[in-house]
PDB file of N, CA and C in Angstrom:
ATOM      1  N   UNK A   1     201.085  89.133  69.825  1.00  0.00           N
ATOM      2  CA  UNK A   1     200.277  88.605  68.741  1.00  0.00           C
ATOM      3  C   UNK A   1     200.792  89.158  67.404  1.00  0.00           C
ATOM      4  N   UNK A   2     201.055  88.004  66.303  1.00  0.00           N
ATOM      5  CA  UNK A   2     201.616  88.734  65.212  1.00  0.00           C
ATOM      6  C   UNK A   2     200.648  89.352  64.251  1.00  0.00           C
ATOM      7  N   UNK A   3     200.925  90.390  63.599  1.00  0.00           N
ATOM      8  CA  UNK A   3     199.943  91.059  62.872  1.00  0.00           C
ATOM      9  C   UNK A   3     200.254  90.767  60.981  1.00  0.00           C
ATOM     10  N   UNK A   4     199.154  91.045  60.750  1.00  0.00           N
ATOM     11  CA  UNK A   4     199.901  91.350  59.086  1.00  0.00           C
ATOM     12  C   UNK A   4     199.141  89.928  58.468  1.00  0.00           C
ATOM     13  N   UNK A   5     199.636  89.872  57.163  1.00  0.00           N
ATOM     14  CA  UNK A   5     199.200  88.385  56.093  1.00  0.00           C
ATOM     15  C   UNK A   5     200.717  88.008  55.565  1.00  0.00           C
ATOM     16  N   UNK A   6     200.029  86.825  54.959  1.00  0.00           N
ATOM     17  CA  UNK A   6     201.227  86.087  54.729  1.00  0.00           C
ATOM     18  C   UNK A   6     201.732  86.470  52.881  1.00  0.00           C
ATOM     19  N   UNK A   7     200.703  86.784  52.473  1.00  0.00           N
ATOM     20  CA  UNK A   7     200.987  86.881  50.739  1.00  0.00           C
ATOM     21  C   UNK A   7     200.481  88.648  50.299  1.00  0.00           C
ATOM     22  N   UNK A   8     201.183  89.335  49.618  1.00  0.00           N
ATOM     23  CA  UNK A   8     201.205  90.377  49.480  1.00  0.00           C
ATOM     24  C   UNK A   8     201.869  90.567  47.813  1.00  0.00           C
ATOM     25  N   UNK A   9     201.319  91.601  46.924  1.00  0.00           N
ATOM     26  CA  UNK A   9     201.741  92.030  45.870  1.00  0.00           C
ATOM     27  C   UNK A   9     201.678  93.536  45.809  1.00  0.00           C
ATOM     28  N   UNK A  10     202.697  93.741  45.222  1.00  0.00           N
ATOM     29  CA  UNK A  10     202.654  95.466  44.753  1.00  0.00           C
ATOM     30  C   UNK A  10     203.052  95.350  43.304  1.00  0.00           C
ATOM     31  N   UNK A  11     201.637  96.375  42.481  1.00  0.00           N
ATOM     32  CA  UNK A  11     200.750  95.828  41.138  1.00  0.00           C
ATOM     33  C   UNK A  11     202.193  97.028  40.299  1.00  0.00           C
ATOM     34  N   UNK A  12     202.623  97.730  41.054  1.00  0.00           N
ATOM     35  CA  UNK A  12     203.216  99.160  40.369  1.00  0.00           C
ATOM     36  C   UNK A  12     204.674  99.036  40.771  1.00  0.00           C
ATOM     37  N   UNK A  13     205.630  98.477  40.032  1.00  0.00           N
ATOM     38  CA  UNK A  13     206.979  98.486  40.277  1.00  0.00           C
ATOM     39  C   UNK A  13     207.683  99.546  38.885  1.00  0.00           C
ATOM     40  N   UNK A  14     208.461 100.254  39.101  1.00  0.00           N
ATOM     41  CA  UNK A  14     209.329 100.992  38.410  1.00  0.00           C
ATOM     42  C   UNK A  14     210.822 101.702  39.086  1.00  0.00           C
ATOM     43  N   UNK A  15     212.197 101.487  38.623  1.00  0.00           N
ATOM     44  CA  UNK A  15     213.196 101.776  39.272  1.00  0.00           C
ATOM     45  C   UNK A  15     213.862 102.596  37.899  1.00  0.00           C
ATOM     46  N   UNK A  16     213.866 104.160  37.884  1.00  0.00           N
ATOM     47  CA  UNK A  16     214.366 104.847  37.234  1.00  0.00           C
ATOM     48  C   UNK A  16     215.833 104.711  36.690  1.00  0.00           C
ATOM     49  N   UNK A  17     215.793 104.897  35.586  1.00  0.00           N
ATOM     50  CA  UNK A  17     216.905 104.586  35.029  1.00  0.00           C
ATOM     51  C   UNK A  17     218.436 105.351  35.347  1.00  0.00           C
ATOM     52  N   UNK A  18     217.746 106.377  36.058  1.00  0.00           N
ATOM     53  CA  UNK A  18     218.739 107.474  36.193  1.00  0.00           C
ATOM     54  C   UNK A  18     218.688 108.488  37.359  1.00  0.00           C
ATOM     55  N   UNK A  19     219.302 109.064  38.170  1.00  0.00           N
ATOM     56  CA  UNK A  19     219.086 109.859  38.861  1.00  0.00           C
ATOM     57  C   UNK A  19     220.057 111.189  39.248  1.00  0.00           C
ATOM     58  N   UNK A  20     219.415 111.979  40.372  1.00  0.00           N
ATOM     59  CA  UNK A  20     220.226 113.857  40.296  1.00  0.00           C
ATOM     60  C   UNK A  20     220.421 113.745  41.942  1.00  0.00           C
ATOM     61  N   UNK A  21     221.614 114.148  41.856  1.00  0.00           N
ATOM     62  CA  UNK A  21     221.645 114.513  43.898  1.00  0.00           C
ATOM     63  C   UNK A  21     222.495 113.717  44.269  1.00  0.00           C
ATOM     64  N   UNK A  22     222.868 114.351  45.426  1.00  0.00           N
ATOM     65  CA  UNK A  22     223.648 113.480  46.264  1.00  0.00           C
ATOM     66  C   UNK A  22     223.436 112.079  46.002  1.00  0.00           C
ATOM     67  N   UNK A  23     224.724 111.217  45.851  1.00  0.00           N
ATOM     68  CA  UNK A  23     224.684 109.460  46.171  1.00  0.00           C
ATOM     69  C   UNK A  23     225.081 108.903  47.166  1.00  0.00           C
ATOM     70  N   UNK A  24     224.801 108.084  47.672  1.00  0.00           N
ATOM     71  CA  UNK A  24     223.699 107.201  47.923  1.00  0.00           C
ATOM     72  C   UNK A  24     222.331 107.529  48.275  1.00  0.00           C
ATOM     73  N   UNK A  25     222.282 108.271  48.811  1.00  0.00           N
ATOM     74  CA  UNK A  25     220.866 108.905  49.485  1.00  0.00           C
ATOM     75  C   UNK A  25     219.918 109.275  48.457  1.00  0.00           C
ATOM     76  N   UNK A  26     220.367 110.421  47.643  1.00  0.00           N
ATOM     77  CA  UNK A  26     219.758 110.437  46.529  1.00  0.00           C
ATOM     78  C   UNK A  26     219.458 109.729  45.129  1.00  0.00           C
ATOM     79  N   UNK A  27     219.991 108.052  45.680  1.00  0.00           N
ATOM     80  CA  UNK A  27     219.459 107.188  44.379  1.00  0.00           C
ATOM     81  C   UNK A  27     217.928 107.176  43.929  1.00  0.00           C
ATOM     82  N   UNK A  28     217.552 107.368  42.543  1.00  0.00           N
ATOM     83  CA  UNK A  28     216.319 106.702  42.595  1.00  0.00           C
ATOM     84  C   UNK A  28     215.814 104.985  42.993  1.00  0.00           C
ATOM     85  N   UNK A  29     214.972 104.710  43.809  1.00  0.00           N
ATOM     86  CA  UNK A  29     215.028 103.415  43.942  1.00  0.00           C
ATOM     87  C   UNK A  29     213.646 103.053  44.536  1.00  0.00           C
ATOM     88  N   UNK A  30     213.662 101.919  44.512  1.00  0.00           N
ATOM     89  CA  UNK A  30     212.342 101.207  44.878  1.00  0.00           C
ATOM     90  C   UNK A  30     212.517 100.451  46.192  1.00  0.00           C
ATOM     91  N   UNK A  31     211.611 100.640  47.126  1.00  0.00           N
ATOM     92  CA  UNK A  31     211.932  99.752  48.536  1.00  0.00           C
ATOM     93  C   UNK A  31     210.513  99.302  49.146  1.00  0.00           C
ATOM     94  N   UNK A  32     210.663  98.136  49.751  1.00  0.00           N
ATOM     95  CA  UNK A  32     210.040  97.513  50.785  1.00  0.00           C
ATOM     96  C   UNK A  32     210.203  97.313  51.917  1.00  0.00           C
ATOM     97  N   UNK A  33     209.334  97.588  52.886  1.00  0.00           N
ATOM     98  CA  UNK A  33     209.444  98.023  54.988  1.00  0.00           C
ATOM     99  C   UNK A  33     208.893  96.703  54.859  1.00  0.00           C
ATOM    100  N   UNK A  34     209.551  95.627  55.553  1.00  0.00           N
ATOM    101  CA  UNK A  34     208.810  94.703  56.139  1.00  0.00           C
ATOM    102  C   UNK A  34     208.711  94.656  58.112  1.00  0.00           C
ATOM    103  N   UNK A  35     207.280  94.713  58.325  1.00  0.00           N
ATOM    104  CA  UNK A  35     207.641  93.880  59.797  1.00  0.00           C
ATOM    105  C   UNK A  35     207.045  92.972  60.410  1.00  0.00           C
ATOM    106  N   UNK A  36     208.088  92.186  61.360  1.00  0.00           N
ATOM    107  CA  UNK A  36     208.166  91.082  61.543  1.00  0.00           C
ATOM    108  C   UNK A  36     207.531  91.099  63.171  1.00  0.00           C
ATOM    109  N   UNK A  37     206.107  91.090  63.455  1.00  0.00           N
ATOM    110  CA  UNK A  37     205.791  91.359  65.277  1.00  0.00           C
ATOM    111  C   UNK A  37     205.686  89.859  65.461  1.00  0.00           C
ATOM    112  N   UNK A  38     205.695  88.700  64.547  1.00  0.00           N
ATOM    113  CA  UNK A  38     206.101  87.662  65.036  1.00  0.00           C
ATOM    114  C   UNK A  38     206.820  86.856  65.829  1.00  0.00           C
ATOM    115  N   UNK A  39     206.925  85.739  66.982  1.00  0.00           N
ATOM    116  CA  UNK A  39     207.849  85.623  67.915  1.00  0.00           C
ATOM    117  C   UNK A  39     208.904  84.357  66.995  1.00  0.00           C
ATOM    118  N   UNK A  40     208.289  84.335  65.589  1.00  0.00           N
ATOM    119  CA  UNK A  40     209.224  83.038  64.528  1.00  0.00           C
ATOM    120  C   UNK A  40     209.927  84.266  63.727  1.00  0.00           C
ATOM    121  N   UNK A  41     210.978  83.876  63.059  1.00  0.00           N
ATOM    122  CA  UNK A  41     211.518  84.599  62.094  1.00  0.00           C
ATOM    123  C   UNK A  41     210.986  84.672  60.323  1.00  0.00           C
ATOM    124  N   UNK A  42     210.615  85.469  59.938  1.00  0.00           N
ATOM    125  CA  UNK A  42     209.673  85.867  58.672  1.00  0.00           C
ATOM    126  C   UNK A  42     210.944  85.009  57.384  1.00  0.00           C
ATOM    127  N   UNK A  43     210.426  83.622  57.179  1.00  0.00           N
ATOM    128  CA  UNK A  43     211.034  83.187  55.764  1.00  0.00           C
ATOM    129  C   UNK A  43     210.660  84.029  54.163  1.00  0.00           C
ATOM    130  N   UNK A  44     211.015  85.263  53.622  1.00  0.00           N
ATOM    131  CA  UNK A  44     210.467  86.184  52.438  1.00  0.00           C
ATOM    132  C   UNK A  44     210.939  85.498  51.375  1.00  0.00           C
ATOM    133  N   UNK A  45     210.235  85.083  50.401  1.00  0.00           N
ATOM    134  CA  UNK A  45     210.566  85.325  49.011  1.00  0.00           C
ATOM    135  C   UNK A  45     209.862  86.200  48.329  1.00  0.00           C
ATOM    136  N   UNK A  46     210.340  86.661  47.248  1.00  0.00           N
ATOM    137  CA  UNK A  46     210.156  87.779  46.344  1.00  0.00           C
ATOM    138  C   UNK A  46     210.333  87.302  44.933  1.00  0.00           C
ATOM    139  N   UNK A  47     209.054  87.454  44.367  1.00  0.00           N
ATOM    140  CA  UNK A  47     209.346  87.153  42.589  1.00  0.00           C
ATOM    141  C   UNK A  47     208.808  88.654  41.871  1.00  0.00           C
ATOM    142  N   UNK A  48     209.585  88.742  41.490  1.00  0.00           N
ATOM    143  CA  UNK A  48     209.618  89.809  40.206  1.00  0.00           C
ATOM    144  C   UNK A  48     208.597  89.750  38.522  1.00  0.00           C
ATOM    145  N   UNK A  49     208.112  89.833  37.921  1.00  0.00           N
ATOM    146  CA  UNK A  49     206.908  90.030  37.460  1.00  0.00           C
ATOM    147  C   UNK A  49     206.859  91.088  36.483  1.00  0.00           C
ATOM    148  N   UNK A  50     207.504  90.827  35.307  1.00  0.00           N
ATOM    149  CA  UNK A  50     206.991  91.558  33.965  1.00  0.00           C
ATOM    150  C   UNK A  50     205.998  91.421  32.910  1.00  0.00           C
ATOM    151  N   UNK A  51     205.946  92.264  31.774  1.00  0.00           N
ATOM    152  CA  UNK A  51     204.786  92.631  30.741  1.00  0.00           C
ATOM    153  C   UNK A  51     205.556  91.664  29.661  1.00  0.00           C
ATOM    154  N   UNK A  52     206.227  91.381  30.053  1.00  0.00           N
ATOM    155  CA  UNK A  52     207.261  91.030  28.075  1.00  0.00           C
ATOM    156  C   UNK A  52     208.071  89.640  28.478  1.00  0.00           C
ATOM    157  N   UNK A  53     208.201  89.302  29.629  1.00  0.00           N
ATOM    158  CA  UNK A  53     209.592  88.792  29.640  1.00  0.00           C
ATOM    159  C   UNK A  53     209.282  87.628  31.375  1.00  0.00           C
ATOM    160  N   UNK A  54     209.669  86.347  31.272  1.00  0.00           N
ATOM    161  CA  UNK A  54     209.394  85.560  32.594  1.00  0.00           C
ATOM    162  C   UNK A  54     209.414  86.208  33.757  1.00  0.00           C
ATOM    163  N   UNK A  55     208.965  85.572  34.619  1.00  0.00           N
ATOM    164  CA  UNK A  55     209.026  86.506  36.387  1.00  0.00           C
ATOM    165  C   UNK A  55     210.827  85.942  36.477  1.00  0.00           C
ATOM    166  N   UNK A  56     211.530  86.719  37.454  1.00  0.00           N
ATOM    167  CA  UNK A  56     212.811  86.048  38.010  1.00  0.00           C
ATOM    168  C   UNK A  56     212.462  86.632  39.297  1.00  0.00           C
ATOM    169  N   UNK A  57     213.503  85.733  40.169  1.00  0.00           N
ATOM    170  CA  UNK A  57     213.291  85.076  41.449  1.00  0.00           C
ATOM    171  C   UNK A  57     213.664  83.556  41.616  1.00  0.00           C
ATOM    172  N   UNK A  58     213.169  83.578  42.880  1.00  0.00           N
ATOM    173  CA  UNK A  58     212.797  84.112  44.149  1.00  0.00           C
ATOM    174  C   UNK A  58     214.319  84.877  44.760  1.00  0.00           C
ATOM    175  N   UNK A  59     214.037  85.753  44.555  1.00  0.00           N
ATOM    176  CA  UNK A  59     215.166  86.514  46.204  1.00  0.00           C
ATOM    177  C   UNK A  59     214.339  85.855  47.355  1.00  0.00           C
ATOM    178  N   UNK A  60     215.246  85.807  48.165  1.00  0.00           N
ATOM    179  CA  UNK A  60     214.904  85.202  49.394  1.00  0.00           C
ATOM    180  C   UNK A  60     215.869  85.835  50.713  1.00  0.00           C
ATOM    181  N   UNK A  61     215.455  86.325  51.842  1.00  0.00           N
ATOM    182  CA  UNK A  61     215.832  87.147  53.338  1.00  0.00           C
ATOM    183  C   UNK A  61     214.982  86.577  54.229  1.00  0.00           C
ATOM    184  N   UNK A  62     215.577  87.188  55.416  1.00  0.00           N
ATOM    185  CA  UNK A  62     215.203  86.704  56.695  1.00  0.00           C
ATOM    186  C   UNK A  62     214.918  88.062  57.355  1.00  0.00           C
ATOM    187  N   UNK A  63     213.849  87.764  58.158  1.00  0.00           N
ATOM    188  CA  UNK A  63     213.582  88.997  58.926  1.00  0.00           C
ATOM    189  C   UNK A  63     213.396  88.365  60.508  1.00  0.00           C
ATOM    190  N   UNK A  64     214.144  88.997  61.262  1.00  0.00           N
ATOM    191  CA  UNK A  64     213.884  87.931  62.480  1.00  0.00           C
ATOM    192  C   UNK A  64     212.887  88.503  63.565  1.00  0.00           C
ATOM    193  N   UNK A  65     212.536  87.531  64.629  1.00  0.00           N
ATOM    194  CA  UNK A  65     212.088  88.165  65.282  1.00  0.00           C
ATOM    195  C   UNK A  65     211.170  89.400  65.696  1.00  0.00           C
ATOM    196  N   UNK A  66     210.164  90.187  65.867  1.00  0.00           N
ATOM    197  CA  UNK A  66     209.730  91.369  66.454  1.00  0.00           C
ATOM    198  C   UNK A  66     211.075  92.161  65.587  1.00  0.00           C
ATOM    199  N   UNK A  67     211.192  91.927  64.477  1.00  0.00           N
ATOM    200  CA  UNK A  67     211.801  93.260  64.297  1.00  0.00           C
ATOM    201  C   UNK A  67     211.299  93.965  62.370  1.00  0.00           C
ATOM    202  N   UNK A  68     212.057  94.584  62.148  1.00  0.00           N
ATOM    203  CA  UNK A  68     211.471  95.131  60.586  1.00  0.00           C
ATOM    204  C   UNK A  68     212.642  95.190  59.691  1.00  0.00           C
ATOM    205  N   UNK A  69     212.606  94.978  58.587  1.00  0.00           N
ATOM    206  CA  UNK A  69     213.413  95.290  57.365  1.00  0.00           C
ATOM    207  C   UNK A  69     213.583  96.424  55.897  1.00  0.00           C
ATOM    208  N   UNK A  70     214.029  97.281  56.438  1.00  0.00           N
ATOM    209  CA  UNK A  70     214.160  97.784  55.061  1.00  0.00           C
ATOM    210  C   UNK A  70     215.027  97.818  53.493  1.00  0.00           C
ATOM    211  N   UNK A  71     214.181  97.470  52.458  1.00  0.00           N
ATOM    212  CA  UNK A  71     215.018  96.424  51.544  1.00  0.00           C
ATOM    213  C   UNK A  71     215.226  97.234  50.157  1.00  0.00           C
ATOM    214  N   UNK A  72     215.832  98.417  49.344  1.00  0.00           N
ATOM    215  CA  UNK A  72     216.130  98.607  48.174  1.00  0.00           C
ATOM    216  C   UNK A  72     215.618  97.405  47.311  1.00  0.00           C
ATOM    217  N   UNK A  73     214.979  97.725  46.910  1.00  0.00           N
ATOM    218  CA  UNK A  73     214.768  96.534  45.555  1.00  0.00           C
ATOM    219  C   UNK A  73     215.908  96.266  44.362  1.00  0.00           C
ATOM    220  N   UNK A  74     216.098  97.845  44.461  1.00  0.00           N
ATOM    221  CA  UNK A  74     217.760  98.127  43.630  1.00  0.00           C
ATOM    222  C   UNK A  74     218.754  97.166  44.186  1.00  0.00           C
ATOM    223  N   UNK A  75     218.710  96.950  45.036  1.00  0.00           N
ATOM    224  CA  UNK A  75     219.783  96.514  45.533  1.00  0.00           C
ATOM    225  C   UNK A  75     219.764  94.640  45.678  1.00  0.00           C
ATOM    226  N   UNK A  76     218.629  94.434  45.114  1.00  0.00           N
ATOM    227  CA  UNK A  76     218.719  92.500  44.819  1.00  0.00           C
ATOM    228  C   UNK A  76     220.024  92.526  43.633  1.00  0.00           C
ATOM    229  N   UNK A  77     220.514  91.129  44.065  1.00  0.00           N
ATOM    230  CA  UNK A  77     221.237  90.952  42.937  1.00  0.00           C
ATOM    231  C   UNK A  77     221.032  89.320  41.987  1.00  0.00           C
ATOM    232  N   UNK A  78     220.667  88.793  43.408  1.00  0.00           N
ATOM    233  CA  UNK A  78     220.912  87.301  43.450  1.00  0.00           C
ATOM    234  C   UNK A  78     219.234  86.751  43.231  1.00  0.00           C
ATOM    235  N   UNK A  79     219.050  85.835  42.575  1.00  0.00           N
ATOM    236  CA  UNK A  79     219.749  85.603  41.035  1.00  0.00           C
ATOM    237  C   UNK A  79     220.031  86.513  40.146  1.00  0.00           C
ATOM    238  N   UNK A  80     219.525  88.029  40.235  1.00  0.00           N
ATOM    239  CA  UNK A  80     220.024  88.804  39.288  1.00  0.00           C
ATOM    240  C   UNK A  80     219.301  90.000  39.590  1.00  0.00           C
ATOM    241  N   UNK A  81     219.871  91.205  39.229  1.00  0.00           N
ATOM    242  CA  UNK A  81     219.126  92.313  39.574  1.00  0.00           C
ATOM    243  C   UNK A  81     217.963  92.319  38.262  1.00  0.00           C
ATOM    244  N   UNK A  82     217.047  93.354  38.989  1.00  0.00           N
ATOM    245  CA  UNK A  82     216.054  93.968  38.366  1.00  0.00           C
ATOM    246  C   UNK A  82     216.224  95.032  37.599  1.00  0.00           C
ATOM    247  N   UNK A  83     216.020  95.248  36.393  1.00  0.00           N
ATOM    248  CA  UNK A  83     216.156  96.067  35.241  1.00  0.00           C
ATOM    249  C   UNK A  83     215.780  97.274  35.644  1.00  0.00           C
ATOM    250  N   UNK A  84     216.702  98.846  35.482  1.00  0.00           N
ATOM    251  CA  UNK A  84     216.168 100.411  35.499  1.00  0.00           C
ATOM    252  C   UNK A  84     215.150 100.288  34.190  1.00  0.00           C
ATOM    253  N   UNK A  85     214.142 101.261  34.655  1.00  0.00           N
ATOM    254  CA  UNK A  85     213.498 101.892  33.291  1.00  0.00           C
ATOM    255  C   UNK A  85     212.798 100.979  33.016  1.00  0.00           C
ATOM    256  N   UNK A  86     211.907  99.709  33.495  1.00  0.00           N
ATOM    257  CA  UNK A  86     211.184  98.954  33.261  1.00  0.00           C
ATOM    258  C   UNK A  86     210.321  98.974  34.568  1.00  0.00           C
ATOM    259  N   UNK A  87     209.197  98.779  33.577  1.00  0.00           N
ATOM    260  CA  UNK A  87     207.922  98.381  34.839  1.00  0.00           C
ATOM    261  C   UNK A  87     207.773  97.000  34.646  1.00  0.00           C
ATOM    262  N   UNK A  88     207.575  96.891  36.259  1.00  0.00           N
ATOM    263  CA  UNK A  88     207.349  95.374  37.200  1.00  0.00           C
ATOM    264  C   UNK A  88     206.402  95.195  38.101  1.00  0.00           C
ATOM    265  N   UNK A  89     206.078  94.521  38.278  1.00  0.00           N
ATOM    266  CA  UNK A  89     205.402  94.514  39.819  1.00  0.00           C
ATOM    267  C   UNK A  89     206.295  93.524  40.608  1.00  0.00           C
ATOM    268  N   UNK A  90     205.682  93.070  41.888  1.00  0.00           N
ATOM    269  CA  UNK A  90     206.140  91.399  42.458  1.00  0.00           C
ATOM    270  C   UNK A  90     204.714  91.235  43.705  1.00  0.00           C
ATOM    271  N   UNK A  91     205.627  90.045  43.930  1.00  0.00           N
ATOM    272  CA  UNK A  91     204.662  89.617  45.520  1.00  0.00           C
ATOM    273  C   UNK A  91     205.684  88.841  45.719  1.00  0.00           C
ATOM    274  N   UNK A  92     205.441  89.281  47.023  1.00  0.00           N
ATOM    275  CA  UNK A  92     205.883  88.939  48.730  1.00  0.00           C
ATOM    276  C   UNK A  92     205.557  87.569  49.584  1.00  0.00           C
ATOM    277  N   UNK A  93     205.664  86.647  49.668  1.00  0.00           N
ATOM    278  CA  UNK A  93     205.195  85.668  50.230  1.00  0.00           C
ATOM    279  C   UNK A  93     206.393  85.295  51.602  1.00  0.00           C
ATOM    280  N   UNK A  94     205.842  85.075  52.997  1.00  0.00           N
ATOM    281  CA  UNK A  94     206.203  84.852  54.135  1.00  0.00           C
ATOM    282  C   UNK A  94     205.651  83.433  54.568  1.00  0.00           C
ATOM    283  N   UNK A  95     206.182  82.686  55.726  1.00  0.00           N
ATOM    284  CA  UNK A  95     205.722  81.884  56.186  1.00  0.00           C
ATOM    285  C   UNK A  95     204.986  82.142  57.314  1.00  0.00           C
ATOM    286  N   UNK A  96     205.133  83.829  57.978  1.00  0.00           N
ATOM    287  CA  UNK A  96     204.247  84.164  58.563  1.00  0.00           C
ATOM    288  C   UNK A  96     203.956  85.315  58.951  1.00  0.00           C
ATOM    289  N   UNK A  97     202.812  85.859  59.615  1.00  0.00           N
ATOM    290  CA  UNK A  97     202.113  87.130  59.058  1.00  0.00           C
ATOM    291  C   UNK A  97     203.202  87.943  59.091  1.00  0.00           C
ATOM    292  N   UNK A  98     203.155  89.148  57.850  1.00  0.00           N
ATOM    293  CA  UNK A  98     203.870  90.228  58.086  1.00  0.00           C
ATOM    294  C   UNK A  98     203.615  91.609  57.282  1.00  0.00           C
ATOM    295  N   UNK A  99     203.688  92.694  57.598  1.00  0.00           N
ATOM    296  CA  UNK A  99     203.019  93.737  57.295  1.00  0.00           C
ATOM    297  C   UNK A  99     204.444  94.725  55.843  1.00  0.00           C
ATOM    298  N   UNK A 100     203.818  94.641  54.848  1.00  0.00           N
ATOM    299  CA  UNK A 100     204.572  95.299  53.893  1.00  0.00           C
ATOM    300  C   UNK A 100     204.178  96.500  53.115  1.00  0.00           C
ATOM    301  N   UNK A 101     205.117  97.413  53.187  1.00  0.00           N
ATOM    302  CA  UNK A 101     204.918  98.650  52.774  1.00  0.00           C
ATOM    303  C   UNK A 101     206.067  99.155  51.572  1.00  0.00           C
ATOM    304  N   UNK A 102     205.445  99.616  50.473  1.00  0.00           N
ATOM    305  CA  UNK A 102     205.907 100.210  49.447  1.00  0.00           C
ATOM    306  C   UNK A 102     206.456 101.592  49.026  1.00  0.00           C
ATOM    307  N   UNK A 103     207.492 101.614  48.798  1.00  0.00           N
ATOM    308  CA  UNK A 103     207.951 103.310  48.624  1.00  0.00           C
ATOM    309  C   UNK A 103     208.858 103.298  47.360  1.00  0.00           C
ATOM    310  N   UNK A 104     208.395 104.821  46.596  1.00  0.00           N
ATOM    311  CA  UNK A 104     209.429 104.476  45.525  1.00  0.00           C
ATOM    312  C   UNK A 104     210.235 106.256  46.230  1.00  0.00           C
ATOM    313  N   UNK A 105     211.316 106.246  45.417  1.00  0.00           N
ATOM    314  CA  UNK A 105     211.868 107.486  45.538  1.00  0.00           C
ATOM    315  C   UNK A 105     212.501 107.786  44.000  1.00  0.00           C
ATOM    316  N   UNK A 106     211.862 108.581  43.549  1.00  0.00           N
ATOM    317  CA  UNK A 106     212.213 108.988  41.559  1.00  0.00           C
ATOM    318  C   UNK A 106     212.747 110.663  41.885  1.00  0.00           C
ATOM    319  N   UNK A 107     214.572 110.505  41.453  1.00  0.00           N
ATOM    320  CA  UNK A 107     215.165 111.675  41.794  1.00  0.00           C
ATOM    321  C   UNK A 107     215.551 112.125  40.578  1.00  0.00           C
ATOM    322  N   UNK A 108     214.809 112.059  39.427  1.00  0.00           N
ATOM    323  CA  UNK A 108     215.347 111.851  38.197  1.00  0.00           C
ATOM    324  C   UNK A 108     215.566 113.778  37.807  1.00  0.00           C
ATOM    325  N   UNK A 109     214.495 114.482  38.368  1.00  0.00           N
ATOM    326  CA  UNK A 109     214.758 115.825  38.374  1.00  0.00           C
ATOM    327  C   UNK A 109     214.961 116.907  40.426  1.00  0.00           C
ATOM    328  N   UNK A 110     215.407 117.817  39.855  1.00  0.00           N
ATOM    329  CA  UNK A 110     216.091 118.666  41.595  1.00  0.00           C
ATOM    330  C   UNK A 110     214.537 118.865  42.411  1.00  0.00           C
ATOM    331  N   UNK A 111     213.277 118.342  41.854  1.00  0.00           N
ATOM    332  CA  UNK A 111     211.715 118.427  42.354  1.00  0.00           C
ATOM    333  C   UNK A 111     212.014 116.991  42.798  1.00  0.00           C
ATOM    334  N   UNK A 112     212.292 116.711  43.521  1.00  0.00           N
ATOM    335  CA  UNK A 112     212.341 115.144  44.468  1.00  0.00           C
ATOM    336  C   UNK A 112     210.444 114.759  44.137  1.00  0.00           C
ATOM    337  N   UNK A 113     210.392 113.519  43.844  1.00  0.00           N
ATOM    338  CA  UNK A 113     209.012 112.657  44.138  1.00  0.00           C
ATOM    339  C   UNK A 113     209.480 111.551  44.780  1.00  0.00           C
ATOM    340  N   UNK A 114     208.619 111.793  46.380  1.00  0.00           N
ATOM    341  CA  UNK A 114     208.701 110.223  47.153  1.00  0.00           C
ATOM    342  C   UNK A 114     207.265 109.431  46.875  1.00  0.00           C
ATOM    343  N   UNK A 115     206.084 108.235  47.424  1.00  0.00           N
ATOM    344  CA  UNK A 115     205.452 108.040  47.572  1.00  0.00           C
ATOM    345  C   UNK A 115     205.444 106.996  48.360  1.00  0.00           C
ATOM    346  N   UNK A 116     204.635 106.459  48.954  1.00  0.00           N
ATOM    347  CA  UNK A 116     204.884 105.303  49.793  1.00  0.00           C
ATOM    348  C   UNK A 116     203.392 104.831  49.840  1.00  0.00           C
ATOM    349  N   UNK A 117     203.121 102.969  50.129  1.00  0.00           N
ATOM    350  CA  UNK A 117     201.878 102.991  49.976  1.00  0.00           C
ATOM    351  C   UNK A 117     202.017 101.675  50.637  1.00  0.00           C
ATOM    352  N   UNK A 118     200.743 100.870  51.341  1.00  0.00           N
ATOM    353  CA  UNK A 118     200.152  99.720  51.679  1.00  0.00           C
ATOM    354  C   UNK A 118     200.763  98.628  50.973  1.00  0.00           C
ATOM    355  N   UNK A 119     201.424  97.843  50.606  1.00  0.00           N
ATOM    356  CA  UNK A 119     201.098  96.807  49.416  1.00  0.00           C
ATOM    357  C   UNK A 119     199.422  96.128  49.833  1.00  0.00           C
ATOM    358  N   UNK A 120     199.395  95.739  48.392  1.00  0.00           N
ATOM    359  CA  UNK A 120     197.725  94.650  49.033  1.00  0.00           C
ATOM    360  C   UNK A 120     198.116  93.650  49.559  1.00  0.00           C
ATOM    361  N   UNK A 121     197.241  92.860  50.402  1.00  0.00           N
ATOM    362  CA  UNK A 121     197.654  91.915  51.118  1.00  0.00           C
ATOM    363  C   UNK A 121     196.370  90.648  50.522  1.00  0.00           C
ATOM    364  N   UNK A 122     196.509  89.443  50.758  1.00  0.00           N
ATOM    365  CA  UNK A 122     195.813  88.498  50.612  1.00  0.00           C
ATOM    366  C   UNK A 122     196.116  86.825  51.519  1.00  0.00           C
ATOM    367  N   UNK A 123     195.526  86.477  51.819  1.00  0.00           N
ATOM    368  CA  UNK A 123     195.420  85.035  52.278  1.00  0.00           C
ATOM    369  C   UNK A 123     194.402  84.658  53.490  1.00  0.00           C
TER     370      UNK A 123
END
């Protein structure tokens, strides 16, 4: 039985402009856990969502099967990456249920801050 909703937003997006530590590991960056306990494959788009300036999007992935995704937000490119040093939010929209979770990692000083959180869900 698949679990989760189909439409989801996370209200608090920020990807530091800069970061300290080891690279790759120690990038600052923004990510999303998706999973997929569905027996269809999870169709995602993702729109991006500023204070000043149009949403861009949709990024769009596949998550297949009973399985999960973990996605750098840093790491969209297509249609275009997302700006360091600006706050964003987005939402998540699937064609079917799926459970999304939020984490930022800000390495900007040698005091590491992780957090990780629920996104809200709706539908």
């Amino acid at each position: 039985m698949a679990i989760g909703k189909r439409i989801w937003a996370i209200a608090d997006g920020y990807i530091p402009g800069w970061s300290k530590g080891m690279q790759p590991q120690l990038t600052s960056h923004e990510a999303i856990c998706i999973l997929n306990t569905d027996d269809e494959p999870a169709l995602i788009e993702i729109i991006i969502y500023f204070s000043n300036r149009n949403p861009m999007g949709p990024f769009t992935l596949t998550v297949p099967p009973k399985r999960t995704k973990h996605l750098r937000l840093n790491d969209l490119a297509i249609p275009e990456s997302i700006p360091h040093g600006v706050d964003y939010a987005c939402t998540i929209e699937s064609n079917v249920p799926i459970v999304v979770q939020h984490t930022r990692l800000d390495s900007r000083q040698s005091e590491n801050a992780l957090f990780s959180t629920i996104a809200f869900s709706t539908d």
